[in-house]
N, C-alpha and C. Protein backbone atom coordinates (compact mmCIF):
# COMPACT_ATOMS: atom_id res chain seq x y z
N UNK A 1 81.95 76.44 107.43
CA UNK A 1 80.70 76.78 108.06
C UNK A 1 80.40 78.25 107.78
N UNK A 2 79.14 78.55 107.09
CA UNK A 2 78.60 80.05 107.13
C UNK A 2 78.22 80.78 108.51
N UNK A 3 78.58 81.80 108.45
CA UNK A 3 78.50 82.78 109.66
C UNK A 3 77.13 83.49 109.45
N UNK A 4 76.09 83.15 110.25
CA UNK A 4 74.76 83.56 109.86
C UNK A 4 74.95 85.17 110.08
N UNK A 5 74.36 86.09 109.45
CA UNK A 5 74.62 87.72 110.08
C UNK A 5 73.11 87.83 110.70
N UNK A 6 73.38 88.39 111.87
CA UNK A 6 71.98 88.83 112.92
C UNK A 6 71.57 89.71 112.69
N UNK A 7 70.45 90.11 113.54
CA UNK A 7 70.10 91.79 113.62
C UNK A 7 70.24 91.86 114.79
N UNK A 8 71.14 93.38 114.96
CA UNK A 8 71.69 93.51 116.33
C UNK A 8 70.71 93.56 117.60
N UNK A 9 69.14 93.41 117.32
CA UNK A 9 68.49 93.59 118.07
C UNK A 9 67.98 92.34 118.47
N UNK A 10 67.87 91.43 119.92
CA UNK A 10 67.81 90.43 120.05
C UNK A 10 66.37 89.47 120.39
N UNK A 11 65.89 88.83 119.77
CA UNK A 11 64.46 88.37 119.07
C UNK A 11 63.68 88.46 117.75
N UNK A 12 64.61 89.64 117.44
CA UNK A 12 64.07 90.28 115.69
C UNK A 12 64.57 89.47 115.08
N UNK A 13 63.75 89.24 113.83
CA UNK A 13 64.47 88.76 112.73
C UNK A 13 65.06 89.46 111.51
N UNK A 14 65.77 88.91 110.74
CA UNK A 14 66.87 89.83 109.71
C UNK A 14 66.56 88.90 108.53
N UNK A 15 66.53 89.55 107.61
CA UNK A 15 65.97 88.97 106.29
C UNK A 15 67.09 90.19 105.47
N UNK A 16 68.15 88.68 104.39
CA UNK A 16 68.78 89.51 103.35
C UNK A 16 68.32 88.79 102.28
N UNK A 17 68.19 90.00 101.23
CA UNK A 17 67.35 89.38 99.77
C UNK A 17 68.70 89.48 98.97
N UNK A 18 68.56 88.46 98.01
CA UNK A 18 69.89 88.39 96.80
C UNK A 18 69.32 87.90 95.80
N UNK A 19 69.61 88.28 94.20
CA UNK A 19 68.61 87.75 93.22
C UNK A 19 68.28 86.13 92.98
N UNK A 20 69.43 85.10 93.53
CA UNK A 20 69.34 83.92 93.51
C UNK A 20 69.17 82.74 95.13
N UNK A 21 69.05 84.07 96.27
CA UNK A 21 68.59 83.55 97.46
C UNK A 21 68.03 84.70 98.51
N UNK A 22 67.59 83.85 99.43
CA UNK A 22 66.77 84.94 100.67
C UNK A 22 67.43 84.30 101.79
N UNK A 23 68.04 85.41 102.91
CA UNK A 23 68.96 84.28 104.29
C UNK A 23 67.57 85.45 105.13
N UNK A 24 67.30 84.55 106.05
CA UNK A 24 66.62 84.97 107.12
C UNK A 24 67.31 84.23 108.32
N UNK A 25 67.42 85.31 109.44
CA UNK A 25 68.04 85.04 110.72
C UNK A 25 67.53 85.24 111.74
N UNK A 26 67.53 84.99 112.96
CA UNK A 26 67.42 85.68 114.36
C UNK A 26 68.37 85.29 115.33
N UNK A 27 68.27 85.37 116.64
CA UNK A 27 69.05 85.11 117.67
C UNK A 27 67.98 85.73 118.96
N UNK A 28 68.34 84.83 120.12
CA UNK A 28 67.70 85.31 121.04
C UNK A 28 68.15 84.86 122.79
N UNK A 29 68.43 85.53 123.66
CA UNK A 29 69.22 85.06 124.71
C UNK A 29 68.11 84.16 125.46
N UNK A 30 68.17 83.17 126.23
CA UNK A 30 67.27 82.52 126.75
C UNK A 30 68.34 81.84 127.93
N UNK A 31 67.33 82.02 129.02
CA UNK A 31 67.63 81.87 130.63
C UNK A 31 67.23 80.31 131.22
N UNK A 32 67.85 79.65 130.31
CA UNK A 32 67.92 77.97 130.85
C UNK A 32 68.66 77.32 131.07
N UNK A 33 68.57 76.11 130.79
CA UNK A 33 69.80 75.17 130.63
C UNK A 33 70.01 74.25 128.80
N UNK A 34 71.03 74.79 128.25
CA UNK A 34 71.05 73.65 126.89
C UNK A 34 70.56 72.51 127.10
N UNK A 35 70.54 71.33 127.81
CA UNK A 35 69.56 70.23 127.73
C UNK A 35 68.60 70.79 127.77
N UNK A 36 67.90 71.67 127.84
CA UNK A 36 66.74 72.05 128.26
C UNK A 36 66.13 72.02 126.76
N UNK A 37 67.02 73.24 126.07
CA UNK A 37 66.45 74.08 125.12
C UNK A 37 66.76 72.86 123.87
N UNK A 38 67.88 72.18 124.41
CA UNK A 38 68.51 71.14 123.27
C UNK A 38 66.95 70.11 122.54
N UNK A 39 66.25 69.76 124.03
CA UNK A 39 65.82 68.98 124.22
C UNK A 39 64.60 69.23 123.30
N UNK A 40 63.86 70.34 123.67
CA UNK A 40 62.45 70.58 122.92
C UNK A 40 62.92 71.01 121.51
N UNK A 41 64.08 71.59 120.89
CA UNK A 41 64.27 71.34 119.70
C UNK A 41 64.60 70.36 118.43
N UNK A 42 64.63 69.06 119.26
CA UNK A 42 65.16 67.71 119.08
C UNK A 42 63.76 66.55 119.23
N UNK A 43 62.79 67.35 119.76
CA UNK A 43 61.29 66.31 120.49
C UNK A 43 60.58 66.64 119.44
N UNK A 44 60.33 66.29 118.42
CA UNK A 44 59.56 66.33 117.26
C UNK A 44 57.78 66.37 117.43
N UNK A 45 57.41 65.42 118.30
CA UNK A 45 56.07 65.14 119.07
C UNK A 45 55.50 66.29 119.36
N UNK A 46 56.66 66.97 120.48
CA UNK A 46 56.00 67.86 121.45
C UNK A 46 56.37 69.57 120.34
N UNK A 47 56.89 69.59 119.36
CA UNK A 47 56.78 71.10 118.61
C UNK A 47 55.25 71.67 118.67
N UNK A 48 54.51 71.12 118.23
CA UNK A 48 52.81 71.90 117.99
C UNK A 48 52.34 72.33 119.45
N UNK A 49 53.06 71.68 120.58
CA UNK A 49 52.46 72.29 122.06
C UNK A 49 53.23 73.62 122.20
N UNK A 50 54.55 73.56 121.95
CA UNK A 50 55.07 74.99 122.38
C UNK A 50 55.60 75.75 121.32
N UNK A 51 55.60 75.55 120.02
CA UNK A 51 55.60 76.22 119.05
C UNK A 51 54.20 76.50 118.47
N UNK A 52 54.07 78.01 118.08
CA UNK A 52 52.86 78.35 117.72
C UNK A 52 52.94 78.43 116.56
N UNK A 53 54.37 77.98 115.53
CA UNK A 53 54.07 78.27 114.32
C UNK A 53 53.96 77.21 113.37
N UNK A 54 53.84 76.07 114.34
CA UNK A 54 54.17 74.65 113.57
C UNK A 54 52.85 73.84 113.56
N UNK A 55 52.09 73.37 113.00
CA UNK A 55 50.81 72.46 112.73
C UNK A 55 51.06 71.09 113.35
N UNK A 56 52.22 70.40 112.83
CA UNK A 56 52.82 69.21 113.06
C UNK A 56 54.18 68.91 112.56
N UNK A 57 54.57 67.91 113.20
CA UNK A 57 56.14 67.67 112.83
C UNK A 57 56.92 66.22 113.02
N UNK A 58 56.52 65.58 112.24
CA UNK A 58 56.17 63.99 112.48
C UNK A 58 58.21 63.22 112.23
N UNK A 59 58.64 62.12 112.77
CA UNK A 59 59.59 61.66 112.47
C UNK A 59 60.83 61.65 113.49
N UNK A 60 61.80 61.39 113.59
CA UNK A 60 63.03 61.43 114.47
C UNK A 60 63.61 62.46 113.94
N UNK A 61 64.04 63.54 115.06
CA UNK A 61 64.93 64.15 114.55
C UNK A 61 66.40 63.78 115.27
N UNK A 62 67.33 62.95 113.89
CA UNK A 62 67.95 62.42 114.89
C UNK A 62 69.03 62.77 112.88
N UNK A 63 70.69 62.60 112.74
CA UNK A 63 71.10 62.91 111.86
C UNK A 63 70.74 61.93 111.01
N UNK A 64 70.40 62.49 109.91
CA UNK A 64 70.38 61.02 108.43
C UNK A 64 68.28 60.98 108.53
N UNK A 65 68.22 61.15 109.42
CA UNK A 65 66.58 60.87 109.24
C UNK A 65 65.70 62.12 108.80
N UNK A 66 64.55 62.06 108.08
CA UNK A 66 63.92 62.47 107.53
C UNK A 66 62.42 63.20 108.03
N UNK A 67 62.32 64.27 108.15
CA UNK A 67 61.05 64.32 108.96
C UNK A 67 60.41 65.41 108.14
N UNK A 68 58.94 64.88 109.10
CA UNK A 68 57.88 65.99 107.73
C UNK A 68 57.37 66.77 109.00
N UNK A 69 57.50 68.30 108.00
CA UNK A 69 56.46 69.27 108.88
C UNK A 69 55.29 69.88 108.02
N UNK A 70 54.92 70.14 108.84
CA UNK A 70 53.52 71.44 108.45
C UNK A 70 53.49 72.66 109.12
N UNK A 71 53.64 73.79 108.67
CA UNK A 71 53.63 75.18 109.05
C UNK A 71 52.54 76.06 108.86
N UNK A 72 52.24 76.98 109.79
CA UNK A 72 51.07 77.75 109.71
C UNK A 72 50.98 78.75 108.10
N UNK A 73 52.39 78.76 107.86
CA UNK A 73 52.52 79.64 106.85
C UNK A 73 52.27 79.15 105.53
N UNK A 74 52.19 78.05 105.53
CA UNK A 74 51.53 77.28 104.44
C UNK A 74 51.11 75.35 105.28
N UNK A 75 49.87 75.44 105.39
CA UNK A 75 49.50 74.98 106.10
C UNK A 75 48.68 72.97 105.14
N UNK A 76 48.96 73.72 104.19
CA UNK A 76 48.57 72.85 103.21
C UNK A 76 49.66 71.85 102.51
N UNK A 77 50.79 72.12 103.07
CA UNK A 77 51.82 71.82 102.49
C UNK A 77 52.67 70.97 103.54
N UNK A 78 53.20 69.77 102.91
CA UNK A 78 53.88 68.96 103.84
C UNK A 78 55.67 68.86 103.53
N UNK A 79 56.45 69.69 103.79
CA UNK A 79 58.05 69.77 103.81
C UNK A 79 58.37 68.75 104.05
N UNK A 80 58.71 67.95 103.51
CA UNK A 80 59.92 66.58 103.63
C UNK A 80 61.07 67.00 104.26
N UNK A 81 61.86 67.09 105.14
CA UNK A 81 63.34 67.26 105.39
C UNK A 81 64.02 66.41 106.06
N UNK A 82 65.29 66.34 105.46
CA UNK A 82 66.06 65.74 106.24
C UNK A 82 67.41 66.14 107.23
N UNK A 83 67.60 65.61 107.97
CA UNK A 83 68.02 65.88 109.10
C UNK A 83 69.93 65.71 108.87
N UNK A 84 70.52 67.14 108.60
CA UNK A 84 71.79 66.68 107.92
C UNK A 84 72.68 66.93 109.16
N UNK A 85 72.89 67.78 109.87
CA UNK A 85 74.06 67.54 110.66
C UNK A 85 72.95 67.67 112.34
N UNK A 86 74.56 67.11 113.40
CA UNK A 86 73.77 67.10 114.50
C UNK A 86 75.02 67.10 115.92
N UNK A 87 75.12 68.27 116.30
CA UNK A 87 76.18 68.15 117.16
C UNK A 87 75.16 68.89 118.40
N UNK A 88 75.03 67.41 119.06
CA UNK A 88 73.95 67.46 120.30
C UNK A 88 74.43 69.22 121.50
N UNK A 89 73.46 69.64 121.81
CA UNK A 89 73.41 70.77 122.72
C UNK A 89 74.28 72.28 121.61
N UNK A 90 74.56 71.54 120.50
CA UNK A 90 75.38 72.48 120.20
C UNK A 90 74.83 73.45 118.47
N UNK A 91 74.40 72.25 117.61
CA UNK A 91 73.94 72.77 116.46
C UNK A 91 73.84 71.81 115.75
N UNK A 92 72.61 71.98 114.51
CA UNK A 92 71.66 70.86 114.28
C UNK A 92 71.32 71.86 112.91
N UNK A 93 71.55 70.82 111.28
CA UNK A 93 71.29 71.35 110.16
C UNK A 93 70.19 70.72 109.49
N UNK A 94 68.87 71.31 109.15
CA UNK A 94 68.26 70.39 108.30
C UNK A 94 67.65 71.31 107.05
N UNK A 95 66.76 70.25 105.89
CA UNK A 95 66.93 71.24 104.90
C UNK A 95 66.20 70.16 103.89
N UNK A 96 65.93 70.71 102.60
CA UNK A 96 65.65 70.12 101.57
C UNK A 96 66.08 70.60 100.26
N UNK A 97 65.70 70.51 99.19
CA UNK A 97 66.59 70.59 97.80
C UNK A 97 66.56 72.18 97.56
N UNK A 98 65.61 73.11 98.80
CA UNK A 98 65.17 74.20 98.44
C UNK A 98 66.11 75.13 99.47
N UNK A 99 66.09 74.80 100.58
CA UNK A 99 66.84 75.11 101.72
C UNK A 99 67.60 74.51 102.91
N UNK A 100 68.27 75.38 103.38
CA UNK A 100 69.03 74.45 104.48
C UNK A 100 68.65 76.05 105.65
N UNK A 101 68.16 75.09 107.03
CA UNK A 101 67.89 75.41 108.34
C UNK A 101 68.58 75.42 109.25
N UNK A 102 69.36 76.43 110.04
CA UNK A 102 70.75 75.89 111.10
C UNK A 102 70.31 76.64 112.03
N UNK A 103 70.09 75.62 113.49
CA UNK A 103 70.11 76.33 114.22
C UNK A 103 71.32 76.06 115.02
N UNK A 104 71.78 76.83 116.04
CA UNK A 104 73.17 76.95 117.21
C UNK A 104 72.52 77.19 118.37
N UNK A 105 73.46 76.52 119.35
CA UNK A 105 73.46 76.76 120.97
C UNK A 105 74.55 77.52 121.11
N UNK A 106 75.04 78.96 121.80
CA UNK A 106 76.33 78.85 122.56
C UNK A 106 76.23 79.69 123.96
N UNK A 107 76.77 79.70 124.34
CA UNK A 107 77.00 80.09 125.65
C UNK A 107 77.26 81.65 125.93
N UNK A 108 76.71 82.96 126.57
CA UNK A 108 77.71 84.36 125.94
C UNK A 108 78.60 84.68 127.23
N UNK A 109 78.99 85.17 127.18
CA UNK A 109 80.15 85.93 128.93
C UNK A 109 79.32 85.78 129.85
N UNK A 110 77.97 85.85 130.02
CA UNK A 110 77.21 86.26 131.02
C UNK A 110 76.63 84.81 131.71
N UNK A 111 76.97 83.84 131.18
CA UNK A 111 76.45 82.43 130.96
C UNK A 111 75.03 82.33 130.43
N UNK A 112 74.02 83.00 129.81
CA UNK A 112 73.00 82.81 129.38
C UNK A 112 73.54 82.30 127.87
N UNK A 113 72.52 81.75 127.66
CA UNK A 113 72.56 80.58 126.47
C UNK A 113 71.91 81.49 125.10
N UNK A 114 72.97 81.58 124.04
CA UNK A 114 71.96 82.76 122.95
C UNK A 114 71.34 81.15 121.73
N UNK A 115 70.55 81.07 121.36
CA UNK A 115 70.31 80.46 120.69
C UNK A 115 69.89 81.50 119.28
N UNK A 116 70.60 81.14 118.08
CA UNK A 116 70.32 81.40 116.78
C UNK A 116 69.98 80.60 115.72
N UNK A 117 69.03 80.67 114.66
CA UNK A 117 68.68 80.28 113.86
C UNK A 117 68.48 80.86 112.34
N UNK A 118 68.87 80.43 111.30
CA UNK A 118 69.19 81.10 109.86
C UNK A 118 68.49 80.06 108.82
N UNK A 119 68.00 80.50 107.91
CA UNK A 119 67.20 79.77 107.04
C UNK A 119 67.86 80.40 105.66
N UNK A 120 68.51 79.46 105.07
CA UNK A 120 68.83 79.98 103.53
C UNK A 120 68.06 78.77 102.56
N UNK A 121 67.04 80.11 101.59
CA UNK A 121 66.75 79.52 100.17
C UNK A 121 66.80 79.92 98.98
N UNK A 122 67.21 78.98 97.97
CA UNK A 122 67.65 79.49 96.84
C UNK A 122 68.14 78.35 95.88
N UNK A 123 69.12 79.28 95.01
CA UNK A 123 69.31 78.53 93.30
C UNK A 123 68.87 79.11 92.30
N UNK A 124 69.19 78.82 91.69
CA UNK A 124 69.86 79.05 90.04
C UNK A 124 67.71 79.22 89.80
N UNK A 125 66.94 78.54 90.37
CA UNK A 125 65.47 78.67 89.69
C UNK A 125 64.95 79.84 90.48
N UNK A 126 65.50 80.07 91.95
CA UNK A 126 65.19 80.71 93.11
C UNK A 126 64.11 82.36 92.39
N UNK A 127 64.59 82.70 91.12
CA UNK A 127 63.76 84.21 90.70
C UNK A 127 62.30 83.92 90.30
N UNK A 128 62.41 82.59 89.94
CA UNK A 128 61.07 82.35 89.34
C UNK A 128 59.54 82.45 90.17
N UNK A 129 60.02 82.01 91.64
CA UNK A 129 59.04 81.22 92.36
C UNK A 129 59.05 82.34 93.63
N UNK A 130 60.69 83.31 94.14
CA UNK A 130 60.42 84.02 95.26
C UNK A 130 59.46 84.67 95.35
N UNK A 131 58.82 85.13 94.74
CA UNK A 131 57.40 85.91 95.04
C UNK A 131 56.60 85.63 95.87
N UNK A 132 56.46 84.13 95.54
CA UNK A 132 55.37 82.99 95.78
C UNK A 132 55.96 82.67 97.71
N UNK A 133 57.13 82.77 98.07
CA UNK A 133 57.45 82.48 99.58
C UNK A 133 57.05 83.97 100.06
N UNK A 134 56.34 83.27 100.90
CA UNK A 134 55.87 84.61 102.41
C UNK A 134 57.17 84.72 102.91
N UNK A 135 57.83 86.16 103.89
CA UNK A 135 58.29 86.66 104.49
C UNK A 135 58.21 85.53 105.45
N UNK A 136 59.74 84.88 106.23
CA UNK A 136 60.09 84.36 107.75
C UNK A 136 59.97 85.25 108.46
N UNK A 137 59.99 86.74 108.49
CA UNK A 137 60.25 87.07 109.98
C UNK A 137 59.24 86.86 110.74
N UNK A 138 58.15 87.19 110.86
CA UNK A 138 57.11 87.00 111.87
C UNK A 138 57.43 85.51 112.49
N UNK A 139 57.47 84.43 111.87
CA UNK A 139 57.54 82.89 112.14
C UNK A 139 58.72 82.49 112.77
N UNK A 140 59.65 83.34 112.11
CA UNK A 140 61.18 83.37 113.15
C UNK A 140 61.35 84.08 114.84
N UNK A 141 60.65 85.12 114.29
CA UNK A 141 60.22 85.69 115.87
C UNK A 141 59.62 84.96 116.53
N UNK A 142 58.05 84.20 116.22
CA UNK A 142 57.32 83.75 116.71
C UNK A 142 58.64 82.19 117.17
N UNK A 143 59.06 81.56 116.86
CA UNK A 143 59.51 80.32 116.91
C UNK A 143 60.78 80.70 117.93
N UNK A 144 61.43 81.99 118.21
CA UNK A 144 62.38 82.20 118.86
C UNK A 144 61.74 82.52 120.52
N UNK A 145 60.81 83.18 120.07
CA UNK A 145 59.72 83.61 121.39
C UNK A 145 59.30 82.53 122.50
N UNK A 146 58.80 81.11 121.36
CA UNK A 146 57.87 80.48 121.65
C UNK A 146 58.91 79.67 122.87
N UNK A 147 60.12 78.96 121.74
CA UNK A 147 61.31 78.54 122.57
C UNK A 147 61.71 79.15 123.91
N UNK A 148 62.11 80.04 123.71
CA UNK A 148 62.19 81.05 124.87
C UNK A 148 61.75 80.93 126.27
N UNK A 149 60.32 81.16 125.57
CA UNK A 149 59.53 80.72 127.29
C UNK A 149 59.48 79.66 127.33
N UNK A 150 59.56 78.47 126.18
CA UNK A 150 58.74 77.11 127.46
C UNK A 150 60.36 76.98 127.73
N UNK A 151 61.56 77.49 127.36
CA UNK A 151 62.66 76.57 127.57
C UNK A 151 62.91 77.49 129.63
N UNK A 152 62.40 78.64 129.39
CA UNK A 152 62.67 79.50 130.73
C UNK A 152 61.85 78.73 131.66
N UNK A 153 59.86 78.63 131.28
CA UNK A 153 59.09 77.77 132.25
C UNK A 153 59.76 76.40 132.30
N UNK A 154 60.43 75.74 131.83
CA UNK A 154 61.29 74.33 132.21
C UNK A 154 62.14 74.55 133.45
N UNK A 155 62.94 75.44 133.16
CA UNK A 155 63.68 74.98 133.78
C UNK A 155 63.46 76.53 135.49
N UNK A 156 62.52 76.97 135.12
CA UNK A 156 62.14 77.50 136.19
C UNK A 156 61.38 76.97 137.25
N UNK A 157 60.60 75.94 136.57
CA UNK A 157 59.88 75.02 137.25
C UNK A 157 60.55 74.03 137.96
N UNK A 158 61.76 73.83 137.57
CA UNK A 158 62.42 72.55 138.44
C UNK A 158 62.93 73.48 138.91
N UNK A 159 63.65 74.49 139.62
CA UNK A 159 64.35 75.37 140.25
C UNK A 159 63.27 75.83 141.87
């Protein structure tokens, strides 16, 4: 398993460039419960209500299955992915021939829940075309943010 590297600052995102890939990261502490946060990252339906960076996101996200999104950042474009690993409340890999997406649940000393997420793309063609990919951080922030609160209004609301 790769060890995503953060930026020590927590909500930012971290973007490392390499001539044959780009890793973009974040991390962000969030004041819920893992079913909580597990849950709306796993509800495919409900992404376009509390993510602001997603258009749509059609399919099961469940391991082995295949789901299509649409992103604000290219909005014209429909990502095929499939859904490769899946260790419920805990961490969930998906990806296509271009990249692989990991996000993690864990727990820190304090019991708040840090959730992180890392996006690596690349390959051997990766020089030809990087130009052509927009910058993740804004969308990583935005998608760590977005999580954040509805996973805090969840579970503040039943409290």
């Amino acid at each position: 398993m790769t060890i995503p590297s953060f930026s020590a600052q927590n909500g930012k995102a971290n973007t490392v460039k390499k001539t044959f890939s780009r890793q973009t990261s974040i991390r962000i502490d969030i004041n819920s419960d893992a079913s909580v946060i597990w849950t709306l990252l796993t509800n495919a339906s409900d992404y376009p209500r509390w993510n602001s960076t997603i258009n749509s996101l059609e399919g099961e996200i469940k391991k082995g299955e295949q789901i299509r999104l649409k992103v604000h950042l290219d909005p014209k474009r429909t990502f095929k992915i499939k859904v490769r690993e899946m260790e419920p409340e805990k961490r969930m890999v998906w990806g296509d021939g271009q990249g692989t997406r990991t996000f993690t649940l864990s727990k820190n000393k304090e019991g708040v829940w840090n959730f992180a997420m890392t996006e690596k793309i690349g390959g051997l063609l990766y020089p030809l075309y990087a130009r052509m990919i927009p910058s993740f951080d804004e969308a990583f922030e935005a998608f760590a943010s977005d999580l954040k609160k509805e996973a805090e209004l969840i579970v503040n609301t039943k409290n």
